[in-house]
PDB file of N, CA and C in Angstrom:
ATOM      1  N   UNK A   1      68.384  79.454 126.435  1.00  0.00           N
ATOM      2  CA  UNK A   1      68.154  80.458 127.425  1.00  0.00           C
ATOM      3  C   UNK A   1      69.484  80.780 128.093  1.00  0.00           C
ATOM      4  N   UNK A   2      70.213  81.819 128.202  1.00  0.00           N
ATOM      5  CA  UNK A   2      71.230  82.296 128.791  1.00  0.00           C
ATOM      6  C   UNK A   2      70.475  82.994 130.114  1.00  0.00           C
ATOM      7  N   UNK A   3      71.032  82.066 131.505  1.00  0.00           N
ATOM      8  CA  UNK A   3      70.412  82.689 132.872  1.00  0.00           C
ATOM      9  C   UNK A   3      71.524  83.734 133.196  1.00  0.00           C
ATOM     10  N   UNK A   4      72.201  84.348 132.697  1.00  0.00           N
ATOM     11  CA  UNK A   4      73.040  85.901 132.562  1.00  0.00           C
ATOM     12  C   UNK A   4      73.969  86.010 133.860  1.00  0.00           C
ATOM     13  N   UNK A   5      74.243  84.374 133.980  1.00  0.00           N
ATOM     14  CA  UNK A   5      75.546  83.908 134.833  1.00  0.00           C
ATOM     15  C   UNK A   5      76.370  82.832 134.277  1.00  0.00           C
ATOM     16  N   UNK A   6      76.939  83.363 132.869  1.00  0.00           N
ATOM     17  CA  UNK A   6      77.820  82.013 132.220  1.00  0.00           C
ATOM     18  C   UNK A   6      76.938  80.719 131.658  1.00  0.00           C
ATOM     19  N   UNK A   7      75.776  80.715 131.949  1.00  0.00           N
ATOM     20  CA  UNK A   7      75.347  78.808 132.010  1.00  0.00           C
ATOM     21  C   UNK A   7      74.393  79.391 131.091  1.00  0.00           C
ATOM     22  N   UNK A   8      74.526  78.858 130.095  1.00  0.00           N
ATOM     23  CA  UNK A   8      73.153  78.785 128.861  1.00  0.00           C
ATOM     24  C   UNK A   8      72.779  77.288 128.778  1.00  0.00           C
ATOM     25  N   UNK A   9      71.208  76.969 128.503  1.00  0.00           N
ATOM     26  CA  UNK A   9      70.768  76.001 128.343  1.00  0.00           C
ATOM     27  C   UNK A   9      69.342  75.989 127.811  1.00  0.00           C
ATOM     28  N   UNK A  10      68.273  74.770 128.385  1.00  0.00           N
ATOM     29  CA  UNK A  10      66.711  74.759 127.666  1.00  0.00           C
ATOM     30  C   UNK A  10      65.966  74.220 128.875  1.00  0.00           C
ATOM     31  N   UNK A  11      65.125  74.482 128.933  1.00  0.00           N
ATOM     32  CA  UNK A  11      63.940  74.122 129.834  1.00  0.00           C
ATOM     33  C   UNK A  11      63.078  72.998 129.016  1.00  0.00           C
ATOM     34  N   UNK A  12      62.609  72.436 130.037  1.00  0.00           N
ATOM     35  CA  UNK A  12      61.694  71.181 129.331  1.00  0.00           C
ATOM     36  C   UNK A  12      60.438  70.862 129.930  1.00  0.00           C
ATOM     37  N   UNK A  13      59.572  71.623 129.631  1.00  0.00           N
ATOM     38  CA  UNK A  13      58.167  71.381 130.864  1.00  0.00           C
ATOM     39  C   UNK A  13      57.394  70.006 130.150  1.00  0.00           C
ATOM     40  N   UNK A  14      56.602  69.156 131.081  1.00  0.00           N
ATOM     41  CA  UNK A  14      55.680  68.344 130.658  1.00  0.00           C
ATOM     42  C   UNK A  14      54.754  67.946 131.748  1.00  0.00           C
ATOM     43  N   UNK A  15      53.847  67.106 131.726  1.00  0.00           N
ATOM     44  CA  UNK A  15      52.945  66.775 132.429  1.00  0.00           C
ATOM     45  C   UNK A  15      53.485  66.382 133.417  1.00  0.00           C
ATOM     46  N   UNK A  16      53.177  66.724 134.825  1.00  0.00           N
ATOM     47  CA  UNK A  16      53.539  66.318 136.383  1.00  0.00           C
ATOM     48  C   UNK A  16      55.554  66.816 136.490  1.00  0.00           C
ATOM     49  N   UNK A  17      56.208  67.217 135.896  1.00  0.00           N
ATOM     50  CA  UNK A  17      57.660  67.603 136.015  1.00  0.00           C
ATOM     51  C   UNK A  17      57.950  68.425 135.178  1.00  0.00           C
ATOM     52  N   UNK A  18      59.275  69.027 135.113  1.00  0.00           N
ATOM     53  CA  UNK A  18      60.114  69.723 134.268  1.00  0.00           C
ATOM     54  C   UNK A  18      61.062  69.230 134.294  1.00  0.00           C
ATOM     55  N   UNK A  19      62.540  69.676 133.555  1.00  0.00           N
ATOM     56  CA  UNK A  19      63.358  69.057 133.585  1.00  0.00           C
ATOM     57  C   UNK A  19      64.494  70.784 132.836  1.00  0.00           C
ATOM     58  N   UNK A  20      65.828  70.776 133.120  1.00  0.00           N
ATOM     59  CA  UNK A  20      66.612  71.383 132.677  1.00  0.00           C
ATOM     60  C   UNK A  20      67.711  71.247 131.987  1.00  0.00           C
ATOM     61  N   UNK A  21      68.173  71.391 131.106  1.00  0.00           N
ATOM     62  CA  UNK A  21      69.782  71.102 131.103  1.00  0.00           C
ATOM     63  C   UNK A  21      70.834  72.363 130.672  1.00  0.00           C
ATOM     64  N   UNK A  22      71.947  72.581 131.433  1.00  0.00           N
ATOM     65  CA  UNK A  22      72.703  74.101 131.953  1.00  0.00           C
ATOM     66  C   UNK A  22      74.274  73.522 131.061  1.00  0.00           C
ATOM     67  N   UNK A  23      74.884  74.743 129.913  1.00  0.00           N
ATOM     68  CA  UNK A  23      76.435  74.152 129.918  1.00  0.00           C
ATOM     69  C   UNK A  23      76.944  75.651 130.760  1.00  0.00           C
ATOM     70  N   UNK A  24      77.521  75.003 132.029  1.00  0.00           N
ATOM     71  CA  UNK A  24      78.542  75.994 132.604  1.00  0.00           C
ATOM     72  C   UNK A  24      80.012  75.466 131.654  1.00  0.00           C
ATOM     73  N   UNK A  25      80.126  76.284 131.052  1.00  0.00           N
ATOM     74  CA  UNK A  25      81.642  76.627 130.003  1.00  0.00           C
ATOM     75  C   UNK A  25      83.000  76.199 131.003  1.00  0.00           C
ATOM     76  N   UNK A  26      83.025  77.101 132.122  1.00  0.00           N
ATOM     77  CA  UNK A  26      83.835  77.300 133.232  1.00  0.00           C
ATOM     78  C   UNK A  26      83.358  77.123 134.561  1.00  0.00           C
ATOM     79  N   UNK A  27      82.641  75.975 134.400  1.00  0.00           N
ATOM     80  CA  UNK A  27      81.641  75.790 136.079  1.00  0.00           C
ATOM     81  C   UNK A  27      82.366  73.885 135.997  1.00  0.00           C
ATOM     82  N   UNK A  28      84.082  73.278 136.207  1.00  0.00           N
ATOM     83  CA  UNK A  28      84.070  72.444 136.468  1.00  0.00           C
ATOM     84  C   UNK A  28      83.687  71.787 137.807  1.00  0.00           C
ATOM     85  N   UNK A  29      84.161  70.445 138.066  1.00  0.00           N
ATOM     86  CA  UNK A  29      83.850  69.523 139.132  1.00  0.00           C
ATOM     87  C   UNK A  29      84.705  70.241 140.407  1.00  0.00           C
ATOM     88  N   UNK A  30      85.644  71.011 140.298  1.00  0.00           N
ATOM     89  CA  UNK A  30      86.350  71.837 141.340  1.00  0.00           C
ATOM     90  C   UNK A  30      85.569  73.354 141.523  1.00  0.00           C
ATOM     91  N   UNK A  31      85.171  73.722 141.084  1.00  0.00           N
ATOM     92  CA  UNK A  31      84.066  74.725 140.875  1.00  0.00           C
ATOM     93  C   UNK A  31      82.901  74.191 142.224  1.00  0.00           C
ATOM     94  N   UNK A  32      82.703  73.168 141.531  1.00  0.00           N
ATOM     95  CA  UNK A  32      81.230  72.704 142.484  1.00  0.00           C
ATOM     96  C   UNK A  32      81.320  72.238 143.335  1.00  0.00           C
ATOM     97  N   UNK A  33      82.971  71.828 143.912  1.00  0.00           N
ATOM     98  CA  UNK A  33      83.288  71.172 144.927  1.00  0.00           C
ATOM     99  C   UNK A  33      83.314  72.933 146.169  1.00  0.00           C
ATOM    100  N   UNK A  34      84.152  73.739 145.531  1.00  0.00           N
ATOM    101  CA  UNK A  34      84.132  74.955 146.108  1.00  0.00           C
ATOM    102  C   UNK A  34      82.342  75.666 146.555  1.00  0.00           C
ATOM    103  N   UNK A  35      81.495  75.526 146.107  1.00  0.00           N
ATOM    104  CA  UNK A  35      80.156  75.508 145.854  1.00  0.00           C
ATOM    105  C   UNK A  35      79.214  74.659 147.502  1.00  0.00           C
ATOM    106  N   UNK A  36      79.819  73.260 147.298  1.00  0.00           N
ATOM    107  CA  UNK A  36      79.078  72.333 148.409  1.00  0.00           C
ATOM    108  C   UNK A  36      78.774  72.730 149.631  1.00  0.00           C
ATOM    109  N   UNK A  37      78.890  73.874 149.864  1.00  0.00           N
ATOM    110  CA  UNK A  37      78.085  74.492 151.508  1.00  0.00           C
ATOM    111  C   UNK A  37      76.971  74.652 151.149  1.00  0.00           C
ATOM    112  N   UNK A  38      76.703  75.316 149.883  1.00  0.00           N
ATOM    113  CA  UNK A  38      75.018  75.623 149.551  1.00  0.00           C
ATOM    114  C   UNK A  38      74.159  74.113 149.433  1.00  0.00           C
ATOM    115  N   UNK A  39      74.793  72.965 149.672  1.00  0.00           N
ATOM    116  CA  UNK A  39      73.859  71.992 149.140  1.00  0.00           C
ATOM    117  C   UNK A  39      73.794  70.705 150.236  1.00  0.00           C
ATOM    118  N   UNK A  40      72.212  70.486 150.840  1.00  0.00           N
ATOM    119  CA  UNK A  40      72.055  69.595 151.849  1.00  0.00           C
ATOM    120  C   UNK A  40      72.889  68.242 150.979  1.00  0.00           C
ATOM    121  N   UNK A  41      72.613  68.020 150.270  1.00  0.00           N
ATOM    122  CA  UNK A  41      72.764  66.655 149.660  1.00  0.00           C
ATOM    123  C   UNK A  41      74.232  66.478 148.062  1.00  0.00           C
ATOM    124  N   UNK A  42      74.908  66.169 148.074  1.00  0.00           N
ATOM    125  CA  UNK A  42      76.192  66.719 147.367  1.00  0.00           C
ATOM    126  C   UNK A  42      76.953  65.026 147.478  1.00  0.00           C
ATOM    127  N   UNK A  43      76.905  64.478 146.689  1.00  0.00           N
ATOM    128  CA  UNK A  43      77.493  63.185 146.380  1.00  0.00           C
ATOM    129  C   UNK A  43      78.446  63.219 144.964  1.00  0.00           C
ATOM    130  N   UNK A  44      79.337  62.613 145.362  1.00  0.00           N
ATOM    131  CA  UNK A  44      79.953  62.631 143.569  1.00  0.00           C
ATOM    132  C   UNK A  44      79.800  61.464 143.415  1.00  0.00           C
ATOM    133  N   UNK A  45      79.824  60.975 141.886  1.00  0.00           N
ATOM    134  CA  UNK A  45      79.224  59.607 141.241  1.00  0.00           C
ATOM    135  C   UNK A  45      79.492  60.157 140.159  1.00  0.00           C
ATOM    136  N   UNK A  46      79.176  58.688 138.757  1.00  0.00           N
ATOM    137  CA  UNK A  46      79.615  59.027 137.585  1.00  0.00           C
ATOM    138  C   UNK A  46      78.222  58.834 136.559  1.00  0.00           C
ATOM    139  N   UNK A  47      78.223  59.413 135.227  1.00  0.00           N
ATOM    140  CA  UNK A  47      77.187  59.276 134.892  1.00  0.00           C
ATOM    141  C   UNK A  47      78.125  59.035 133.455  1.00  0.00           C
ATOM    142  N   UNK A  48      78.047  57.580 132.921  1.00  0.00           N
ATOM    143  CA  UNK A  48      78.981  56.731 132.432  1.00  0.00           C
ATOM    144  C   UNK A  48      80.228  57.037 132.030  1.00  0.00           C
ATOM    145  N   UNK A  49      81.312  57.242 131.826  1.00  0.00           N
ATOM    146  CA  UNK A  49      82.584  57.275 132.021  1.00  0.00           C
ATOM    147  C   UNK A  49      82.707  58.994 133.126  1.00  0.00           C
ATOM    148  N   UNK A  50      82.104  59.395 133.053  1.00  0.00           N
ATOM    149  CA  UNK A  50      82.693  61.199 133.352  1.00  0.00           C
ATOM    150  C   UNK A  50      82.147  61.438 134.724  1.00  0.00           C
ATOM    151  N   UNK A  51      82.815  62.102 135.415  1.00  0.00           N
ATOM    152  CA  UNK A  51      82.815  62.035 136.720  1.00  0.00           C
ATOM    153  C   UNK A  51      81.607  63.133 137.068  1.00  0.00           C
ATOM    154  N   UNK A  52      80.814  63.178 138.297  1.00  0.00           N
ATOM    155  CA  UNK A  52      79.465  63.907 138.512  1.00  0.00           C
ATOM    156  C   UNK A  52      79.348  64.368 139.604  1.00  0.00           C
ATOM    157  N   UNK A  53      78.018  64.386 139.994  1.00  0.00           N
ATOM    158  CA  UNK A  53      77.757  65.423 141.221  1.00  0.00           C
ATOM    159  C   UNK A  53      76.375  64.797 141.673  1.00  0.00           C
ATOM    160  N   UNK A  54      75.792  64.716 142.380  1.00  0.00           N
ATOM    161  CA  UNK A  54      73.972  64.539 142.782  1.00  0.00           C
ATOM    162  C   UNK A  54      73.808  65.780 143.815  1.00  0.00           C
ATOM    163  N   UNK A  55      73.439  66.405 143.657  1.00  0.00           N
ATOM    164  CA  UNK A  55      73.351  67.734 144.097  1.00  0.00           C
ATOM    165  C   UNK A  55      71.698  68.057 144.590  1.00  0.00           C
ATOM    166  N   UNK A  56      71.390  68.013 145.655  1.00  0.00           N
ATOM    167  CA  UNK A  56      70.331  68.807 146.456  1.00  0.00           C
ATOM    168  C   UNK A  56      70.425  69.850 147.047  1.00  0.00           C
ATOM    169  N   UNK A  57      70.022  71.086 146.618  1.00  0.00           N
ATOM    170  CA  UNK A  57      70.092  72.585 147.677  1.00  0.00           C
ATOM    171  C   UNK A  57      69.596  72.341 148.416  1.00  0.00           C
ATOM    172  N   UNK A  58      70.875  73.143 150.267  1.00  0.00           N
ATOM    173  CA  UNK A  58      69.835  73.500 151.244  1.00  0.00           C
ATOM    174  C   UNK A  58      68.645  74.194 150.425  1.00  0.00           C
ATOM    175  N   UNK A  59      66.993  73.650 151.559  1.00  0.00           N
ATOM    176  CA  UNK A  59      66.014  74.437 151.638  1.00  0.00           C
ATOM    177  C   UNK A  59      65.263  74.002 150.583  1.00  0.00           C
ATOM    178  N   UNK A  60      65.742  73.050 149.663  1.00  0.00           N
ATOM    179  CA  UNK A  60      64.813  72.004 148.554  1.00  0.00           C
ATOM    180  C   UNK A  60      64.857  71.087 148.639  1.00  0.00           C
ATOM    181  N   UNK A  61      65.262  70.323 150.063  1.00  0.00           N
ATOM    182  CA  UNK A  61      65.228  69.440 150.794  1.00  0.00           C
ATOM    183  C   UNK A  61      63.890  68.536 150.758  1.00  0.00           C
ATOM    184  N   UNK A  62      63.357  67.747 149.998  1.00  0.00           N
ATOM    185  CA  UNK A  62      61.838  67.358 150.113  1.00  0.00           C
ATOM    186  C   UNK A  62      60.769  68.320 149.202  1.00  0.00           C
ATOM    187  N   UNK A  63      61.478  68.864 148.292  1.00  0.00           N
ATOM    188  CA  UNK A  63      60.396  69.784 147.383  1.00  0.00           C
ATOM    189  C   UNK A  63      60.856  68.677 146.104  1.00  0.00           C
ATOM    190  N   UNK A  64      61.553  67.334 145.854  1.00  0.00           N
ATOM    191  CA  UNK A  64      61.149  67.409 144.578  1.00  0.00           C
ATOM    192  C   UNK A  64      61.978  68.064 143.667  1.00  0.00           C
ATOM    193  N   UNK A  65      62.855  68.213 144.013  1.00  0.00           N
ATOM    194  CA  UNK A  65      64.096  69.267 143.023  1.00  0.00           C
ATOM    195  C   UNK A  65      65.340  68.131 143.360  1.00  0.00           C
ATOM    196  N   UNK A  66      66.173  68.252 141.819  1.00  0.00           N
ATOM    197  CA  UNK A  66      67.638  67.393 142.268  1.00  0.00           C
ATOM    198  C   UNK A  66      68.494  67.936 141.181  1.00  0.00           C
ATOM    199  N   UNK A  67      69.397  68.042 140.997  1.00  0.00           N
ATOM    200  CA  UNK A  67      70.675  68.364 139.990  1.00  0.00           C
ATOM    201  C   UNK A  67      71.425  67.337 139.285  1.00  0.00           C
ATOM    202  N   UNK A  68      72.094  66.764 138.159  1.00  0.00           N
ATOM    203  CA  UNK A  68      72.966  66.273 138.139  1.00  0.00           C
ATOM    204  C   UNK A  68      74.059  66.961 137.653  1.00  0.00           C
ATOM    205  N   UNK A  69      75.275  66.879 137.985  1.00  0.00           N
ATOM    206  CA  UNK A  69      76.129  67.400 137.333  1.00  0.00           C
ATOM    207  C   UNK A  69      76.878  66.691 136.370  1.00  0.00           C
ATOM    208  N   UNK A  70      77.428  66.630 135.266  1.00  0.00           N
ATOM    209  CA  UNK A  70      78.083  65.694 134.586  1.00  0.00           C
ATOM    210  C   UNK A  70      79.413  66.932 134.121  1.00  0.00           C
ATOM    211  N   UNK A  71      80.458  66.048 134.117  1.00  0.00           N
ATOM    212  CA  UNK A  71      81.985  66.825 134.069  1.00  0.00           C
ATOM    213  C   UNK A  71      81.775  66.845 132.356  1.00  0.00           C
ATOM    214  N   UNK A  72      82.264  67.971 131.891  1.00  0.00           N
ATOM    215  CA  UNK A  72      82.229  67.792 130.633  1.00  0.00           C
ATOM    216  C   UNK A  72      84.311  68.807 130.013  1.00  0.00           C
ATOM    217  N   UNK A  73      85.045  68.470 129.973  1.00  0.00           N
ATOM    218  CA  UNK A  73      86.496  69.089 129.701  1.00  0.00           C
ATOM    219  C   UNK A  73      86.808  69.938 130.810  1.00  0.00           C
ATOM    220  N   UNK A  74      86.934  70.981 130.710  1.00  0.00           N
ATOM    221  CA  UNK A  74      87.205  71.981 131.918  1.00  0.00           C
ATOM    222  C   UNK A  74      85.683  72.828 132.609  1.00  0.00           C
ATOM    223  N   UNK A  75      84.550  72.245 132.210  1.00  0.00           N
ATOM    224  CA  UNK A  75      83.421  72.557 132.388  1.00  0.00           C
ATOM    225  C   UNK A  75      82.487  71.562 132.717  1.00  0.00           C
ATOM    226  N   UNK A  76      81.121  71.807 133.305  1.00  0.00           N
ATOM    227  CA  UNK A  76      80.236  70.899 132.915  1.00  0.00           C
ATOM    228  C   UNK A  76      78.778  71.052 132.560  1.00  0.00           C
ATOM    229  N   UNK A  77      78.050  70.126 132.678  1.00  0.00           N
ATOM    230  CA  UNK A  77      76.445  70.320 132.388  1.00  0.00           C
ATOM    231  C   UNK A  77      75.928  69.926 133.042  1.00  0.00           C
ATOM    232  N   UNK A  78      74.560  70.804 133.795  1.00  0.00           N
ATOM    233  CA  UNK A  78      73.380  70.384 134.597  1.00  0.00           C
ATOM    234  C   UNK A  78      72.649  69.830 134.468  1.00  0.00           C
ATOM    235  N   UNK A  79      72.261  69.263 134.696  1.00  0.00           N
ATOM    236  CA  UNK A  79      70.250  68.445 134.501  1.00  0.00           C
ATOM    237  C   UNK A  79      69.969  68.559 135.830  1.00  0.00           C
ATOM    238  N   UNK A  80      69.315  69.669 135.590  1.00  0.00           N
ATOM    239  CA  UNK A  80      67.957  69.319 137.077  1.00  0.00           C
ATOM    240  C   UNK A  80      66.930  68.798 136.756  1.00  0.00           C
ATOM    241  N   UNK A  81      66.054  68.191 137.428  1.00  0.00           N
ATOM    242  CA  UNK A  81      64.770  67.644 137.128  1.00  0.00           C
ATOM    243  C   UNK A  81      64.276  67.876 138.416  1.00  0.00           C
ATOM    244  N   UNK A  82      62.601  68.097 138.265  1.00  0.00           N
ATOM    245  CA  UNK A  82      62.041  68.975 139.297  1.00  0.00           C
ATOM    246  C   UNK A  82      60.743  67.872 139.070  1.00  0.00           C
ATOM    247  N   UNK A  83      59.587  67.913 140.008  1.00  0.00           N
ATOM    248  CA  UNK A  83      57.999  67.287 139.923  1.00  0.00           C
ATOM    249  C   UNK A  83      57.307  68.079 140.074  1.00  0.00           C
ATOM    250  N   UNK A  84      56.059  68.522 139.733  1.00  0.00           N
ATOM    251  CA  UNK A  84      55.393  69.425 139.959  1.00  0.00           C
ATOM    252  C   UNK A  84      55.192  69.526 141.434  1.00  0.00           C
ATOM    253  N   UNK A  85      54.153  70.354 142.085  1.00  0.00           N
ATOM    254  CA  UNK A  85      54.130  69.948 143.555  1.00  0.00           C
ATOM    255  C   UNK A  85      52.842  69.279 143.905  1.00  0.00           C
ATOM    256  N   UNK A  86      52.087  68.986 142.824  1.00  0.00           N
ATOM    257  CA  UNK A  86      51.304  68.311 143.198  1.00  0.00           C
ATOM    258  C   UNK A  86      51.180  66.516 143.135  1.00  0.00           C
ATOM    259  N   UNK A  87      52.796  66.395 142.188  1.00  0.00           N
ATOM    260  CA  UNK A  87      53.034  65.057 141.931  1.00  0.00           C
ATOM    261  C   UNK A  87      54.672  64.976 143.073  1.00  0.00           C
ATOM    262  N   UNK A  88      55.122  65.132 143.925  1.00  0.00           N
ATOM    263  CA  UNK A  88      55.678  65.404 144.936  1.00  0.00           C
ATOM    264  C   UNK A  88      56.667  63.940 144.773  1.00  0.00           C
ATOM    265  N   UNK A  89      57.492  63.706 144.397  1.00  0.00           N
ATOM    266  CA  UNK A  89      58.583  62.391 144.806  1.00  0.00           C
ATOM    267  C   UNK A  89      59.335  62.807 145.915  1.00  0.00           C
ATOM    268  N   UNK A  90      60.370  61.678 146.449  1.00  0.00           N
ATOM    269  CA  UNK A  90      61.563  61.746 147.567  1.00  0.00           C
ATOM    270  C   UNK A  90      62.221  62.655 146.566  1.00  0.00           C
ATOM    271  N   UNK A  91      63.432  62.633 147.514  1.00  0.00           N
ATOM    272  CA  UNK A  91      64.811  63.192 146.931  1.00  0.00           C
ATOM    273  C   UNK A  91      65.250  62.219 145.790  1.00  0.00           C
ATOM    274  N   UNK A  92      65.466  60.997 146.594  1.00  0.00           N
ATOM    275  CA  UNK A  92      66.043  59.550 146.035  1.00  0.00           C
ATOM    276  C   UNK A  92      65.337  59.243 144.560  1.00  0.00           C
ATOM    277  N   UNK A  93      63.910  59.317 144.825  1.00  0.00           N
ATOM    278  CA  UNK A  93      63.200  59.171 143.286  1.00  0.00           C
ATOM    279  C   UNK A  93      63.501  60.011 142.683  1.00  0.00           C
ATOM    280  N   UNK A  94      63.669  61.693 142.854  1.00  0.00           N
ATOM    281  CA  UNK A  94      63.749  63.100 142.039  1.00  0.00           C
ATOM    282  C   UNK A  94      65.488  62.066 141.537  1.00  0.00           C
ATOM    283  N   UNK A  95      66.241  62.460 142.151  1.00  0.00           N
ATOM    284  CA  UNK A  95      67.549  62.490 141.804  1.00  0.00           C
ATOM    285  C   UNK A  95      67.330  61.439 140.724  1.00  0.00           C
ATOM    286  N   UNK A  96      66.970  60.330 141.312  1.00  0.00           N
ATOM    287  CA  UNK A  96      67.344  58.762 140.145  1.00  0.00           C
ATOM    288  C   UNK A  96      66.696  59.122 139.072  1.00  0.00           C
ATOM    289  N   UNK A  97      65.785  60.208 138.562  1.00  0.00           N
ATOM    290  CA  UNK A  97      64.697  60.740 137.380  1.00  0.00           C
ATOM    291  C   UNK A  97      66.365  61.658 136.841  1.00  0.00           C
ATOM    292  N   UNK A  98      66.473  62.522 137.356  1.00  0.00           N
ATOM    293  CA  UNK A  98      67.629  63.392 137.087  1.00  0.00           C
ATOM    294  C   UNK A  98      68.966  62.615 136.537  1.00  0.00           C
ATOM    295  N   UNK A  99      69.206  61.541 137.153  1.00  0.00           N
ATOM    296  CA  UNK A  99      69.951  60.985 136.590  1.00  0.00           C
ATOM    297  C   UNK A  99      70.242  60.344 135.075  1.00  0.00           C
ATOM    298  N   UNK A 100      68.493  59.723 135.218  1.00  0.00           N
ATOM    299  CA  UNK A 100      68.094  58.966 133.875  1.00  0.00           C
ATOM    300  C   UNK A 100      68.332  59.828 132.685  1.00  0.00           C
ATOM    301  N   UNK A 101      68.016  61.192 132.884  1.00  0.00           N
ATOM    302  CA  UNK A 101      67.998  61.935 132.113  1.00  0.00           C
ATOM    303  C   UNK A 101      69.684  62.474 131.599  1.00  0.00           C
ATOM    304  N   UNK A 102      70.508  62.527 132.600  1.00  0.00           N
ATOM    305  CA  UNK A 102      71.916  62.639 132.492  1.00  0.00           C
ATOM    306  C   UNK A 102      72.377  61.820 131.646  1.00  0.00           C
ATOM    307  N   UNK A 103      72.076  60.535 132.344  1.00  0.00           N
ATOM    308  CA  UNK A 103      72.398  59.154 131.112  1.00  0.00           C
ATOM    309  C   UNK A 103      72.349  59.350 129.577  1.00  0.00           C
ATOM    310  N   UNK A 104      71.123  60.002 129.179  1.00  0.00           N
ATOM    311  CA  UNK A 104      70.729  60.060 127.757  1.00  0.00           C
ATOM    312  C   UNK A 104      71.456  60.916 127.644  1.00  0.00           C
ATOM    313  N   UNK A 105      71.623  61.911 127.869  1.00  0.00           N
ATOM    314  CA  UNK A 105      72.533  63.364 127.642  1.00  0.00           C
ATOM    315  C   UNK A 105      74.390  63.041 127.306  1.00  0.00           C
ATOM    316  N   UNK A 106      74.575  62.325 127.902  1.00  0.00           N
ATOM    317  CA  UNK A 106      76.074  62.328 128.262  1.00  0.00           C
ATOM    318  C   UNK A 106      77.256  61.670 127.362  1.00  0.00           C
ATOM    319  N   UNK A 107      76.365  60.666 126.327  1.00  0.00           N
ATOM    320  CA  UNK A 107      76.797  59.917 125.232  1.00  0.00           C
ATOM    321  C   UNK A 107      77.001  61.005 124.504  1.00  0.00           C
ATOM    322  N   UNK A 108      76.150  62.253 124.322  1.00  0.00           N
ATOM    323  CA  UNK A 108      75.956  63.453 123.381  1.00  0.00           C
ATOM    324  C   UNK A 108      77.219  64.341 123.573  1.00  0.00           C
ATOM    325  N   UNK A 109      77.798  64.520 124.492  1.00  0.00           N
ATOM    326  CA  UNK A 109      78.700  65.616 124.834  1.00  0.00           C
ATOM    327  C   UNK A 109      80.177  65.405 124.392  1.00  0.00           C
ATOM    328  N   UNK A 110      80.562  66.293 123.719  1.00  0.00           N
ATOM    329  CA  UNK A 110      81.425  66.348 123.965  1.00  0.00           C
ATOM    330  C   UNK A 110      82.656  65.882 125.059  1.00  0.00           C
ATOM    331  N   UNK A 111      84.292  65.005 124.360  1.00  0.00           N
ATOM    332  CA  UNK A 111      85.044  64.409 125.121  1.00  0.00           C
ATOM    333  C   UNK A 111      85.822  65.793 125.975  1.00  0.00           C
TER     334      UNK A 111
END
């Protein structure tokens, strides 16, 4: 799916969540650092060797939505992971789901 702002990726729906994963080409870790006003929650961390992001938007504060970012060369890749709203987690649980999912992803990518 090309969202017709640079970042092509796939959607992943399943029972009680979804899940995303985004390659911004030209969306590095200085990119998203320039970015961090839009986001209540904005931590950097690593998601095994490559440097990251935990990213919560203002205003999805408690909906169950989280980002990871993983640095990938002069670019990187998203994983959001979302809960439905009727299966509702923290931030802390959304993110650590988002993460798990980064984990598997990140062995895959490109150095």
């Amino acid at each position: 799916m090309d969202q017709g702002i640079g970042e092509v990726g796939c959607d992943f729906d399943a029972d009680g969540f979804a899940f995303a994963i985004y390659k911004g080409e030209t969306d590095s870790i200085d990119y998203w650092h320039g970015q961090r006003d839009k986001f209540a929650i904005f931590e950097e961390n690593k998601v095994g060797s490559r440097n990251g992001i935990k990213q919560v938007t203002k205003g999805a504060v408690g909906q169950s939505l989280c980002s990871q970012v993983i640095e990938v060369g002069s670019g990187s890749v998203s994983v959001q992971f979302g809960y439905d709203a009727d299966k509702k987690q923290s931030d802390e649980a959304t993110c650590a789901k988002a993460m798990e999912v980064a984990e598997v992803v990140e062995p895959k990518l490109p150095k």
